[in-house]
N, C-alpha and C. Protein backbone atom coordinates (compact mmCIF):
# COMPACT_ATOMS: atom_id res chain seq x y z
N UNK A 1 -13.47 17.89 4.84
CA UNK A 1 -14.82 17.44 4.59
C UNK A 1 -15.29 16.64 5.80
N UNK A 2 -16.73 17.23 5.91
CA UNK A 2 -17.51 16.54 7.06
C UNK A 2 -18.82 15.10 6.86
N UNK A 3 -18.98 14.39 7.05
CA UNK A 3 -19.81 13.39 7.29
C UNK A 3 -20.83 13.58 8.69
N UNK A 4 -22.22 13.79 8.16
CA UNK A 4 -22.93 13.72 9.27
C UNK A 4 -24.13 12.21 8.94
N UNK A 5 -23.38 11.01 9.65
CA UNK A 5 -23.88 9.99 9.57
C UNK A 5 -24.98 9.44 10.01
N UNK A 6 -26.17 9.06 10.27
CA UNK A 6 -27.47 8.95 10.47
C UNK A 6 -27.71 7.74 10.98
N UNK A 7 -27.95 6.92 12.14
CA UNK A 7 -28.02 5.32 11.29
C UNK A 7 -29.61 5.11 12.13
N UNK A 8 -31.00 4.71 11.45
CA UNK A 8 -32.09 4.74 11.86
C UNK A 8 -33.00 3.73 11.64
N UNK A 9 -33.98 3.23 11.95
CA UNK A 9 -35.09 2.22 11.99
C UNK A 9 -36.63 2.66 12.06
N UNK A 10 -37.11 2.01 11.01
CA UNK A 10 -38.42 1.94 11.33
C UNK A 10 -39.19 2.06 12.22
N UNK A 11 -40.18 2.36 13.14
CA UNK A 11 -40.98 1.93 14.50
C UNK A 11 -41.85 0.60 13.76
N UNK A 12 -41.64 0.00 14.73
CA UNK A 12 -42.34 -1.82 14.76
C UNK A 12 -43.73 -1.34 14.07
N UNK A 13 -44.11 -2.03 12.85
CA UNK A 13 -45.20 -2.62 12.36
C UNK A 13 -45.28 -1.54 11.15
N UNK A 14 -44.29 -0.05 10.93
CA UNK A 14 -44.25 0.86 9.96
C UNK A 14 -44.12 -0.13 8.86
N UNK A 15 -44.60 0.88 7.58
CA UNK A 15 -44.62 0.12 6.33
C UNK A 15 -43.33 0.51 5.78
N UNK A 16 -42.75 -0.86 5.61
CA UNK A 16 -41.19 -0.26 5.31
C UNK A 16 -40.73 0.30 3.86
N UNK A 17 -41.79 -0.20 2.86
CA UNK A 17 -42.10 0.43 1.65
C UNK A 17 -42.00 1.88 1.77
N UNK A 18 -42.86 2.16 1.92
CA UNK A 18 -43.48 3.79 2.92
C UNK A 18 -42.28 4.68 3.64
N UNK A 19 -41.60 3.76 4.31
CA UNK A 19 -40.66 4.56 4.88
C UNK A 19 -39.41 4.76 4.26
N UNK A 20 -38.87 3.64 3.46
CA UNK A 20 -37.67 3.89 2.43
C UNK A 20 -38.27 5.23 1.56
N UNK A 21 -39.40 5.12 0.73
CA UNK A 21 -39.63 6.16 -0.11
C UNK A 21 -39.67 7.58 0.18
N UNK A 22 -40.25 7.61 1.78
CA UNK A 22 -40.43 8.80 2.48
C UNK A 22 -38.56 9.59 3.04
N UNK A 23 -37.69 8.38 2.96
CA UNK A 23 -36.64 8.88 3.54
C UNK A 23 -35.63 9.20 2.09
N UNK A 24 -36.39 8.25 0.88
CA UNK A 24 -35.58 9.17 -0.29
C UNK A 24 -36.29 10.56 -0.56
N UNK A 25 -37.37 10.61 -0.54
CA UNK A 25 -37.82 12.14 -0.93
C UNK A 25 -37.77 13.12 -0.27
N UNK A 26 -36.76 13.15 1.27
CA UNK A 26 -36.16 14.11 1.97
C UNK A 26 -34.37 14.11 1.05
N UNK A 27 -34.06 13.07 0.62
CA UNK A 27 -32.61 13.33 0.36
C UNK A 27 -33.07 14.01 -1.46
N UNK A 28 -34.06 13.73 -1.95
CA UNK A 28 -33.99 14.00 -2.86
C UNK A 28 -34.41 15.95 -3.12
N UNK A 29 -35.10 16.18 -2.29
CA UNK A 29 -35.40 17.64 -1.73
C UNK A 29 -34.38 18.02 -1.41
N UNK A 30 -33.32 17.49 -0.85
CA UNK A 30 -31.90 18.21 -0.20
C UNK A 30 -31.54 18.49 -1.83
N UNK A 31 -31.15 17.49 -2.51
CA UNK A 31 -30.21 17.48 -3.36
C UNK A 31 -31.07 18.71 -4.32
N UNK A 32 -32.50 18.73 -4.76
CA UNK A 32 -32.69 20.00 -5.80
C UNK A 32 -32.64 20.97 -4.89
N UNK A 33 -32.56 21.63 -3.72
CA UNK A 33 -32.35 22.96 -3.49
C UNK A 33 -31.24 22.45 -2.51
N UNK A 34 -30.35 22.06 -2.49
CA UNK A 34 -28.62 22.06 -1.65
C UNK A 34 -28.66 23.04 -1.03
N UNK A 35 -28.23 22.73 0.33
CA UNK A 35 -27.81 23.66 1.46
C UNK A 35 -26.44 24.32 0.82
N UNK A 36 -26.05 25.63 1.40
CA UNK A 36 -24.71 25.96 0.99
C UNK A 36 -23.52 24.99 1.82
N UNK A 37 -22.26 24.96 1.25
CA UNK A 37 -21.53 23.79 2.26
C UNK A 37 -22.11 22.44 2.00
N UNK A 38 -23.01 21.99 1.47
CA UNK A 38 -23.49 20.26 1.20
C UNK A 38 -22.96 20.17 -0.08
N UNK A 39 -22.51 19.03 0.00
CA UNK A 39 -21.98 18.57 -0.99
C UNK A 39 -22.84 17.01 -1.81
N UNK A 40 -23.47 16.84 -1.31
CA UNK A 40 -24.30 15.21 -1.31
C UNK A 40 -25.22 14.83 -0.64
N UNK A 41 -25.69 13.55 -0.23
CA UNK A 41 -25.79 12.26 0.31
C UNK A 41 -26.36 11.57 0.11
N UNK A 42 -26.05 10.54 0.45
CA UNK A 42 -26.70 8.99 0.38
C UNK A 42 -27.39 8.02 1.60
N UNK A 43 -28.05 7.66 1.47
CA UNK A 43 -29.31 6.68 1.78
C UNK A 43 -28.87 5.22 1.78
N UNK A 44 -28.33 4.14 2.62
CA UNK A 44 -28.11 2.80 2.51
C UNK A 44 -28.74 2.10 3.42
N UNK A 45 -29.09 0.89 2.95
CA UNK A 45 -29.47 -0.29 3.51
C UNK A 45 -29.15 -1.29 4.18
N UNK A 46 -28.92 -1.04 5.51
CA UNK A 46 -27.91 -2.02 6.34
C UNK A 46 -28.95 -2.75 7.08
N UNK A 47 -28.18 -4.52 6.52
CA UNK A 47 -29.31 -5.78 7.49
C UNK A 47 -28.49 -5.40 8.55
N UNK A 48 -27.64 -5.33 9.19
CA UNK A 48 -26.92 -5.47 10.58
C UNK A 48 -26.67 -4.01 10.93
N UNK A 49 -27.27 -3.24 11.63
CA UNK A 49 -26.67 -2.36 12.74
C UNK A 49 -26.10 -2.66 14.33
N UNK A 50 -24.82 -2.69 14.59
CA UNK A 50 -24.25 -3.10 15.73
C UNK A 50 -25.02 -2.18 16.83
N UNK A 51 -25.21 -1.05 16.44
CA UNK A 51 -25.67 0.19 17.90
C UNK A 51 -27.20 0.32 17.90
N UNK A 52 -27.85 -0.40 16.54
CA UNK A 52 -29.27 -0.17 16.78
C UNK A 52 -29.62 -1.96 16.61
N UNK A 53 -30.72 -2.30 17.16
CA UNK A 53 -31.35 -3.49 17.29
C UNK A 53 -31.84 -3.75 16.19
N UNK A 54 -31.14 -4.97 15.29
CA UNK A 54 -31.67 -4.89 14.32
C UNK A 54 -30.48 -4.49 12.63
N UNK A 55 -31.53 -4.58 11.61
CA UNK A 55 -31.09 -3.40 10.97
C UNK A 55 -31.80 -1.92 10.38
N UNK A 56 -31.45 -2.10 9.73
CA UNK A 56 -32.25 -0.06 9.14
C UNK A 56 -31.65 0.36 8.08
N UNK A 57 -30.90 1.23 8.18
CA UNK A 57 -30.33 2.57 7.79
C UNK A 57 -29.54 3.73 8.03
N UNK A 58 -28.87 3.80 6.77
CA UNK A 58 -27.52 4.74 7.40
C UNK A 58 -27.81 5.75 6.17
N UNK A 59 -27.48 7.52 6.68
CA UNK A 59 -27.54 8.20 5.60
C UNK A 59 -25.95 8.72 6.07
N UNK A 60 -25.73 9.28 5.22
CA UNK A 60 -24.12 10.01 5.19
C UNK A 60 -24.55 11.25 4.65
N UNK A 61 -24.28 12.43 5.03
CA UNK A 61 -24.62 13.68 4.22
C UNK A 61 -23.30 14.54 4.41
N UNK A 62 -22.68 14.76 3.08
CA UNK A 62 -21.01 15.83 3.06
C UNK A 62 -21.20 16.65 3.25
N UNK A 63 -20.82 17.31 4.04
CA UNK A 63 -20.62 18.85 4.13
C UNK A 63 -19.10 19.48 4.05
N UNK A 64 -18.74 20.25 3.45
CA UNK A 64 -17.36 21.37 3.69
C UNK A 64 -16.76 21.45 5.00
N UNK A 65 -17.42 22.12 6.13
CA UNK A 65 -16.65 21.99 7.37
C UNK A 65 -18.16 21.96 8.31
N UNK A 66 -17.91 22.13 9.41
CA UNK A 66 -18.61 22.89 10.57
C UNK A 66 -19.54 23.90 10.21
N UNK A 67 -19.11 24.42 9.32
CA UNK A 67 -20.70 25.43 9.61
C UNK A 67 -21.16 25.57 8.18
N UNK A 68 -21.08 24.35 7.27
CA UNK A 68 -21.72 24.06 6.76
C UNK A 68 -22.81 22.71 7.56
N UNK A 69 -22.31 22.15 8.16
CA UNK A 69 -22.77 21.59 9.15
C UNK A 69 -24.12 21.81 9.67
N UNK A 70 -23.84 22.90 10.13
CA UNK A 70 -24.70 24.08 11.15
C UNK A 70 -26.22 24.40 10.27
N UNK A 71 -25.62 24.97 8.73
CA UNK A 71 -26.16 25.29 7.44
C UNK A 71 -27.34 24.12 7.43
N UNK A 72 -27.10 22.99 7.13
CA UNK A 72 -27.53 21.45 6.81
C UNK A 72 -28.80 21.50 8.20
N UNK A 73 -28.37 21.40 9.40
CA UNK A 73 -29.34 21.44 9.96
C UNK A 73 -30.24 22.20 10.43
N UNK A 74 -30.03 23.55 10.18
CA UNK A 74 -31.36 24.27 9.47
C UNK A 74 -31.87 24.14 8.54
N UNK A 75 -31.23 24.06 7.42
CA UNK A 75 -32.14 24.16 6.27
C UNK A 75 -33.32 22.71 6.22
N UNK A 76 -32.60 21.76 6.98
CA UNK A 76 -33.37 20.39 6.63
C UNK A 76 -34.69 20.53 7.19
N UNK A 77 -34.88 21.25 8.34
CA UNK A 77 -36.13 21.44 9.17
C UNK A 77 -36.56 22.91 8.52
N UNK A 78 -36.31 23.52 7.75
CA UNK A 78 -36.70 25.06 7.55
C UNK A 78 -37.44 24.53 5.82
N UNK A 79 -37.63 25.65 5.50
CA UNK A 79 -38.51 26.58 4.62
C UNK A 79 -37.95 25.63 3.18
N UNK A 80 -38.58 25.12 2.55
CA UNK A 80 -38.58 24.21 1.34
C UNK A 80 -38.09 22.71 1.54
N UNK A 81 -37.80 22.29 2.94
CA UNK A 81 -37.23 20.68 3.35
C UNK A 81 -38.22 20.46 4.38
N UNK A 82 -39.15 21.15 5.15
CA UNK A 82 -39.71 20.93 5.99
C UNK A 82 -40.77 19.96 5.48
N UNK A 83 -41.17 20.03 4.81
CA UNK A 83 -42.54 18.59 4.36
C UNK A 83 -41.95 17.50 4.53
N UNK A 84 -40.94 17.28 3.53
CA UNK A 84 -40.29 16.34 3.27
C UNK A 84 -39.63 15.45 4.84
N UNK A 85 -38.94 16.51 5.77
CA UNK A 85 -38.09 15.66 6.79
C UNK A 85 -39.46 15.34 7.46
N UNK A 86 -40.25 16.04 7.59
CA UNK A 86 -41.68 15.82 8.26
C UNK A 86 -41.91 14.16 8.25
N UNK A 87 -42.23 14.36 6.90
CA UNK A 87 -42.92 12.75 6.09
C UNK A 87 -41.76 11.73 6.41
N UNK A 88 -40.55 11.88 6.17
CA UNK A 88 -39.41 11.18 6.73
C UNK A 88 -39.37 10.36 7.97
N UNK A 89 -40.00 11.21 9.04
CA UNK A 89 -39.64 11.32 10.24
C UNK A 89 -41.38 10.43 10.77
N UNK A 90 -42.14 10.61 9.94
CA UNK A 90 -43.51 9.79 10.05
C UNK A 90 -43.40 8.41 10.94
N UNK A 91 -42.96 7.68 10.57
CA UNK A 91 -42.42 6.87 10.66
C UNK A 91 -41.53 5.79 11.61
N UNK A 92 -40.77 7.17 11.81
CA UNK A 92 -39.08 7.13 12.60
C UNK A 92 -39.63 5.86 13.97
N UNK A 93 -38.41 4.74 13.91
CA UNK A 93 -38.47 4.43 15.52
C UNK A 93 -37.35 4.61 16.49
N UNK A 94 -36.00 4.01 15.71
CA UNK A 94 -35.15 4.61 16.31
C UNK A 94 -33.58 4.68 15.76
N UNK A 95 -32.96 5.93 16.25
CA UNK A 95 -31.77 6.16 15.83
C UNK A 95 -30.78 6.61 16.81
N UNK A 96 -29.65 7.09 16.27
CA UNK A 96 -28.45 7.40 16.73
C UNK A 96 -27.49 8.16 15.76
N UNK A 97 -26.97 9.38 16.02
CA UNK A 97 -26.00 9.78 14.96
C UNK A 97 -24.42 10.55 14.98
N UNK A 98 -23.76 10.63 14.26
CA UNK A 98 -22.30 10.99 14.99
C UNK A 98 -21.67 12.08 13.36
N UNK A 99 -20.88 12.74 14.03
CA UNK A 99 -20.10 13.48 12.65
C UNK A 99 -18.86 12.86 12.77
N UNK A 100 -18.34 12.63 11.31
CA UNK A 100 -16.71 11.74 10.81
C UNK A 100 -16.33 12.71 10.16
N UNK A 101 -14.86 12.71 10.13
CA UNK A 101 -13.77 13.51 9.19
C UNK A 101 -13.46 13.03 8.38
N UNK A 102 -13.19 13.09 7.00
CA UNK A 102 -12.57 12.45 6.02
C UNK A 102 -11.08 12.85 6.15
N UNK A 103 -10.57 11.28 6.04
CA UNK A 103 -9.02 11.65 6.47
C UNK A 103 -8.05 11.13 5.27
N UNK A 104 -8.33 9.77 4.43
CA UNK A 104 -7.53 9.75 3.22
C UNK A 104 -8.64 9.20 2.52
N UNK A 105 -8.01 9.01 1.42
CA UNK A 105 -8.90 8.28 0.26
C UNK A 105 -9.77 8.54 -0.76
N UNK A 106 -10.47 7.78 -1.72
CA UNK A 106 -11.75 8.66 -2.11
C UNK A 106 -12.94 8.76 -1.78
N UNK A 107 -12.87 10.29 -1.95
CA UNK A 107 -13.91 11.36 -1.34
C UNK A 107 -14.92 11.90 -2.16
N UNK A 108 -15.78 11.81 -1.44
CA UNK A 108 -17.37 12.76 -2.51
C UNK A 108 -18.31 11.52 -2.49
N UNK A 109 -19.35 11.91 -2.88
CA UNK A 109 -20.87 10.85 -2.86
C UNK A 109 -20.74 9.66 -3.44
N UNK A 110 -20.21 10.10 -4.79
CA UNK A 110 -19.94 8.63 -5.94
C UNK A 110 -19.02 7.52 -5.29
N UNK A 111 -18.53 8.06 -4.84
CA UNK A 111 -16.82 6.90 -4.00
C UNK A 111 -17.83 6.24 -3.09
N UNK A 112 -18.17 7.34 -2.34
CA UNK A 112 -18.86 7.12 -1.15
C UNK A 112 -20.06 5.74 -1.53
N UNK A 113 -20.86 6.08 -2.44
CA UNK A 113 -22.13 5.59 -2.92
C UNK A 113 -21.11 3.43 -3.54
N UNK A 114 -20.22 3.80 -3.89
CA UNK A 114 -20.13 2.22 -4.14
C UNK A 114 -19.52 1.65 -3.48
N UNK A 115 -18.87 2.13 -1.90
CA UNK A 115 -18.73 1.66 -1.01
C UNK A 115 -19.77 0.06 -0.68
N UNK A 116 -19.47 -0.73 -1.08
CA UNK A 116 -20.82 -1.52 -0.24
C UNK A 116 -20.63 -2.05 0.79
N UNK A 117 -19.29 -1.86 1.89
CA UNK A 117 -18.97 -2.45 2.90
C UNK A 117 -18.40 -1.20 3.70
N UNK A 118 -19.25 -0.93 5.11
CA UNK A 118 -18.63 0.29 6.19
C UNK A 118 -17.96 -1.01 7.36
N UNK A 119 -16.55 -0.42 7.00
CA UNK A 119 -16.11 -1.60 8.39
C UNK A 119 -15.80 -0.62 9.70
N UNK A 120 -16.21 -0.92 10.60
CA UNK A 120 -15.85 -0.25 11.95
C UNK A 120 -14.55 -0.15 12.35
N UNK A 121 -13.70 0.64 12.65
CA UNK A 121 -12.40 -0.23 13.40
C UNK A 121 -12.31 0.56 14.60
N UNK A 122 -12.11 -0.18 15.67
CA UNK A 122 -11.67 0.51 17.26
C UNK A 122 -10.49 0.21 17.93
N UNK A 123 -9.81 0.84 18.56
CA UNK A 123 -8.13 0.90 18.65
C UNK A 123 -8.26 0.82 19.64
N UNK A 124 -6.99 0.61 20.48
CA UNK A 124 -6.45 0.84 22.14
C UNK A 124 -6.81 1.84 22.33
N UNK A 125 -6.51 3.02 23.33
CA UNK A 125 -6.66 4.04 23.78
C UNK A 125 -5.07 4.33 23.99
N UNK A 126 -4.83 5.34 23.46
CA UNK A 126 -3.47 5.47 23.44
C UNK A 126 -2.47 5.35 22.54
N UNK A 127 -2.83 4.59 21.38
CA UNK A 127 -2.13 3.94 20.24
C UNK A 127 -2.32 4.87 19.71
N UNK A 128 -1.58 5.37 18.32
CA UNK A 128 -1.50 6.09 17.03
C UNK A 128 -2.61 4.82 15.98
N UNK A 129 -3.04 5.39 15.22
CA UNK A 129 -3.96 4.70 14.07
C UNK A 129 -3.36 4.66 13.30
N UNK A 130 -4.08 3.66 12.67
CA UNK A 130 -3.50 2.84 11.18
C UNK A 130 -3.54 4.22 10.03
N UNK A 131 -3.13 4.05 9.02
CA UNK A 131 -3.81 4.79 7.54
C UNK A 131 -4.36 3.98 7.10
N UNK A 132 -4.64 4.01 6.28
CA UNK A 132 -5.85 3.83 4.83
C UNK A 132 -5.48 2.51 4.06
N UNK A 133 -3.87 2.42 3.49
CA UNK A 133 -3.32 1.66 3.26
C UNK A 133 -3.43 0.28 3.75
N UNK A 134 -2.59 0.67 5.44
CA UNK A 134 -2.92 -0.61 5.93
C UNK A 134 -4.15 -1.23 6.57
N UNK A 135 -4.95 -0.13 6.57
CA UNK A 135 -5.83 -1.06 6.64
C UNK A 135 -6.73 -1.71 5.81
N UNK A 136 -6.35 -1.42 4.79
CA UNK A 136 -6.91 -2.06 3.57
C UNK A 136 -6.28 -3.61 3.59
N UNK A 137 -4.89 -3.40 3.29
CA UNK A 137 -4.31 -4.69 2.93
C UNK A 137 -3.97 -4.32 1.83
N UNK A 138 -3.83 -5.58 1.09
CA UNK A 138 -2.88 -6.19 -0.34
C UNK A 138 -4.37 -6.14 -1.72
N UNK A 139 -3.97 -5.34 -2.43
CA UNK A 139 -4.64 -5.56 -3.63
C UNK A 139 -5.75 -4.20 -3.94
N UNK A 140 -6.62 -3.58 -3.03
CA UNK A 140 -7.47 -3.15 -2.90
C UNK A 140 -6.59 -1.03 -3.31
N UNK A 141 -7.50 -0.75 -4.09
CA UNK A 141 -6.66 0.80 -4.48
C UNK A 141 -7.52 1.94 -3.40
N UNK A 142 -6.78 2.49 -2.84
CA UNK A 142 -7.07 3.39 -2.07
C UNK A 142 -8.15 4.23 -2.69
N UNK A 143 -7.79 5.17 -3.73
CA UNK A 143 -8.83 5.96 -4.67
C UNK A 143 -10.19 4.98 -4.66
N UNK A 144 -10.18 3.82 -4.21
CA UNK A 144 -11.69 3.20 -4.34
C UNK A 144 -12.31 2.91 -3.07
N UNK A 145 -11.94 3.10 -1.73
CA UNK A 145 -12.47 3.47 -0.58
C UNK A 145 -11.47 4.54 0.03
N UNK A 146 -12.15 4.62 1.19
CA UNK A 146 -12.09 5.77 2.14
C UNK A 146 -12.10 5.70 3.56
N UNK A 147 -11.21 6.50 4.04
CA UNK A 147 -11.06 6.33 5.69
C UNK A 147 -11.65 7.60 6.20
N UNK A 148 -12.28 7.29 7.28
CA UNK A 148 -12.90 8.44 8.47
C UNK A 148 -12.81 8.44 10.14
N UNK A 149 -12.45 9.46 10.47
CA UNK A 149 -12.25 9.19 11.66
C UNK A 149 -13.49 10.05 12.78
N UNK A 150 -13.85 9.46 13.63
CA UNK A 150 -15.05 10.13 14.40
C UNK A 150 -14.77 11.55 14.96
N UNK A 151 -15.54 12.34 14.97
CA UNK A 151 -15.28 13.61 15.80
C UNK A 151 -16.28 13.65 16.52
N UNK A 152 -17.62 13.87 16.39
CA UNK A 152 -18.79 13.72 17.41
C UNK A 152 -19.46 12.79 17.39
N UNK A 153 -19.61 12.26 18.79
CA UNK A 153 -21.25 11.20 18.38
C UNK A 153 -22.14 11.67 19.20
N UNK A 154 -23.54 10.99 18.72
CA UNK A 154 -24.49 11.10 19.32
C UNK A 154 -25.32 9.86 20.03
N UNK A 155 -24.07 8.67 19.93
CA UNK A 155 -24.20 7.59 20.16
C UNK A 155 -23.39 6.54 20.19
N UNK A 156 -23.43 5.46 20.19
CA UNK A 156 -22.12 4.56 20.47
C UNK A 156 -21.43 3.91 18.81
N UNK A 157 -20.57 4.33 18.37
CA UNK A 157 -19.75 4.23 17.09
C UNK A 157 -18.19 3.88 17.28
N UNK A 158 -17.43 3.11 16.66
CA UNK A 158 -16.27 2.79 16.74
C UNK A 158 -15.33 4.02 16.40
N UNK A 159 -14.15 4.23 16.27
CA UNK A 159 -13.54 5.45 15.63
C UNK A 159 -13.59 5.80 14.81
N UNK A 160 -12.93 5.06 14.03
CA UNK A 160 -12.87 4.71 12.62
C UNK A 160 -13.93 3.89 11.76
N UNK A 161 -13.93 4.43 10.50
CA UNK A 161 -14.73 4.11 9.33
C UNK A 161 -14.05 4.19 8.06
N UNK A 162 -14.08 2.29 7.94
CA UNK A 162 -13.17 1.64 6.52
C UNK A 162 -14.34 2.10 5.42
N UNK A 163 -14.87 2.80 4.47
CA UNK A 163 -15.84 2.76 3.22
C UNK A 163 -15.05 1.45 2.27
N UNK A 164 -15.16 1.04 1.51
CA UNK A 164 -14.49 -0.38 0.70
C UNK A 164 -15.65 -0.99 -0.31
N UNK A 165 -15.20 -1.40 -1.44
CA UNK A 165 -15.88 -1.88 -2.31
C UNK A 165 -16.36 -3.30 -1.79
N UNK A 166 -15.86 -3.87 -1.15
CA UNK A 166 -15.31 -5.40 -0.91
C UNK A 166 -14.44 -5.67 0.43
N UNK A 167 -14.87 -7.23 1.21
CA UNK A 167 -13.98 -7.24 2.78
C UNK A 167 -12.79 -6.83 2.65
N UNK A 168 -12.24 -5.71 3.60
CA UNK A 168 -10.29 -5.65 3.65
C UNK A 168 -9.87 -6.42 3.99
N UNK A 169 -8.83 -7.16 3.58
CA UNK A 169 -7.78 -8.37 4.26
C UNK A 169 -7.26 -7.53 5.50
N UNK A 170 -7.04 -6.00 4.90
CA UNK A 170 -6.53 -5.68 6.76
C UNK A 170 -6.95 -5.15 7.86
N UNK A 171 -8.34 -5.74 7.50
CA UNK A 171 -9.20 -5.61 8.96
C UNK A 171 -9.34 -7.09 9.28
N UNK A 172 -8.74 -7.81 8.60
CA UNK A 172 -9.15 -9.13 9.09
C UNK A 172 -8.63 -9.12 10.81
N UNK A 173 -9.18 -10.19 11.61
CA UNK A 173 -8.45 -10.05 12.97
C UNK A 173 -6.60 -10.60 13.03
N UNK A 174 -6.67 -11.12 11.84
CA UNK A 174 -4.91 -11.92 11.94
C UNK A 174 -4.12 -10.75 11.37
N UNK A 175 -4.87 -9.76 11.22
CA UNK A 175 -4.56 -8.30 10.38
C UNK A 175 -3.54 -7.17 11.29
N UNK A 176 -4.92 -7.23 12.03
CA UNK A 176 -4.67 -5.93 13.03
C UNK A 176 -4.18 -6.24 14.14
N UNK A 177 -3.19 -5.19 14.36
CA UNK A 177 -2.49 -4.87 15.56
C UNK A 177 -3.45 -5.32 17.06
N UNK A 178 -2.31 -6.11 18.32
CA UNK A 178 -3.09 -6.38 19.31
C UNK A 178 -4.03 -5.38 19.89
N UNK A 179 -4.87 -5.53 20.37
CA UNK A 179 -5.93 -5.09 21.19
C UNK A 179 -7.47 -4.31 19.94
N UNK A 180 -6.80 -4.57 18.75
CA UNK A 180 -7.52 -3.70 18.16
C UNK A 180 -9.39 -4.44 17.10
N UNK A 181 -10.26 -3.99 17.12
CA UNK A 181 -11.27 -4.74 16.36
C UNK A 181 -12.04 -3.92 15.11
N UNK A 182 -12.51 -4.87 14.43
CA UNK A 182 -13.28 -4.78 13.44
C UNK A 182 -14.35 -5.08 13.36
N UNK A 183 -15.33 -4.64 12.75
CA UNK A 183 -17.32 -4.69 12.64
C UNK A 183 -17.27 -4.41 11.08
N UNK A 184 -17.39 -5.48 9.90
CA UNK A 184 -17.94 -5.50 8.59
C UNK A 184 -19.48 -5.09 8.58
N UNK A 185 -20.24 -4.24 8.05
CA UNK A 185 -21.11 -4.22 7.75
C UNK A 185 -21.42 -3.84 6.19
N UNK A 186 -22.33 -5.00 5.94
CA UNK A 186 -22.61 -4.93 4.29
C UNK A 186 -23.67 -3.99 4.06
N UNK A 187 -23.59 -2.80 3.15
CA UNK A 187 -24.62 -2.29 2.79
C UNK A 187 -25.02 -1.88 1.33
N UNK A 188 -26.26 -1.41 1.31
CA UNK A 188 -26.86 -1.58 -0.18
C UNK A 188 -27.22 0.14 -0.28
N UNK A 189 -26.48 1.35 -1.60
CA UNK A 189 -26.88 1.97 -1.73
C UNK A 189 -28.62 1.80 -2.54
N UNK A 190 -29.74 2.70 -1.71
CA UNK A 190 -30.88 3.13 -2.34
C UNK A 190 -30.83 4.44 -3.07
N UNK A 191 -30.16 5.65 -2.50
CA UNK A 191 -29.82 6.78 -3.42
C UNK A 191 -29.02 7.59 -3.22
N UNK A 192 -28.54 7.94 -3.62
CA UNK A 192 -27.34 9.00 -3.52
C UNK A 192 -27.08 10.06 -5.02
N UNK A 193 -26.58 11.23 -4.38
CA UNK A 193 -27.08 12.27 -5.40
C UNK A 193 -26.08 13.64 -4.55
């Protein structure tokens, strides 16, 4: 399973009313006519983006592999999504976006959707990565977040992506292995479907 992650902003003085609603009624158009290969996505509310000025917005949209992928970004600009990303995009000031792999944990929209914390993690160059486990820590059940690891960006993103109900103790910095960091970001699902 693929993650094609979104993370975007308003243009200065947009009505941000206006633009949340306009960016659910593109996910909500995905979800009644689904691309083949999509499996979801969700729409969140992040005060802190590290790569964009500010905060905004992050969408996550599942796909099966690669060319469901491919699938997703035609159909979003084509023939029954085109109003919708249109009106979406009204708006737009600025973004950045990258595709993640799902590598352990739980998987699919719902897991995904009560995530309320995406922690960043970035490694040495050269090192083997953590799992899921440890970087969780003590207490926290795997089946209730999720690990991802980057495959493309389209912009500046850490490797890894902790999903988590709640802060990991093992991203704390007294946590992780030398040279390695962490970026908590709290976010608020608006919709997911």
């Amino acid at each position: 399973m693929l993650a094609y992650v979104f993370w975007h902003a308003p243009a200065a003085g947009a009505d941000v009313e206006r633009y949340e609603h306009d960016q659910q009624s593109f996910h909500r158009s995905l979800a009644r006519s689904r691309p083949v290969g999509t499996l979801g996505s969700a729409l969140f509310r992040v005060p802190e983006l590290p790569w964009l000025a500010g905060g905004g917005y992050e969408d996550w949209y599942l796909v099966e592999d690669w060319a469901a992928l491919g699938v997703l970004g035609e159909a979003a600009v084509g023939r029954g999504h085109r109003t919708a990303h249109e009106r979406a995009l009204r708006h737009y000031g600025d973004g950045c976006a990258g595709v993640l792999a799902f590598c352990e944990g739980g998987p699919g929209v719902e897991a995904m959707a009560r995530s309320r914390f995406a922690v960043w993690v970035a490694r040495p160059v050269g090192v083997e990565p953590l799992g899921l486990e440890q970087l969780l820590g003590d207490g926290i059940e795997p089946g209730r977040a999720s690990l991802w690891r980057r495959q493309l960006v389209l912009g500046p993103s850490p490797e890894l992506c902790l999903l988590c109900e709640q802060p990991s103790a093992g991203v704390s910095a007294g946590r992780l292995p030398a040279g390695w960091s962490a970026r908590s970001t709290p976010r608020e699902a608006i919709w997911h479907g």
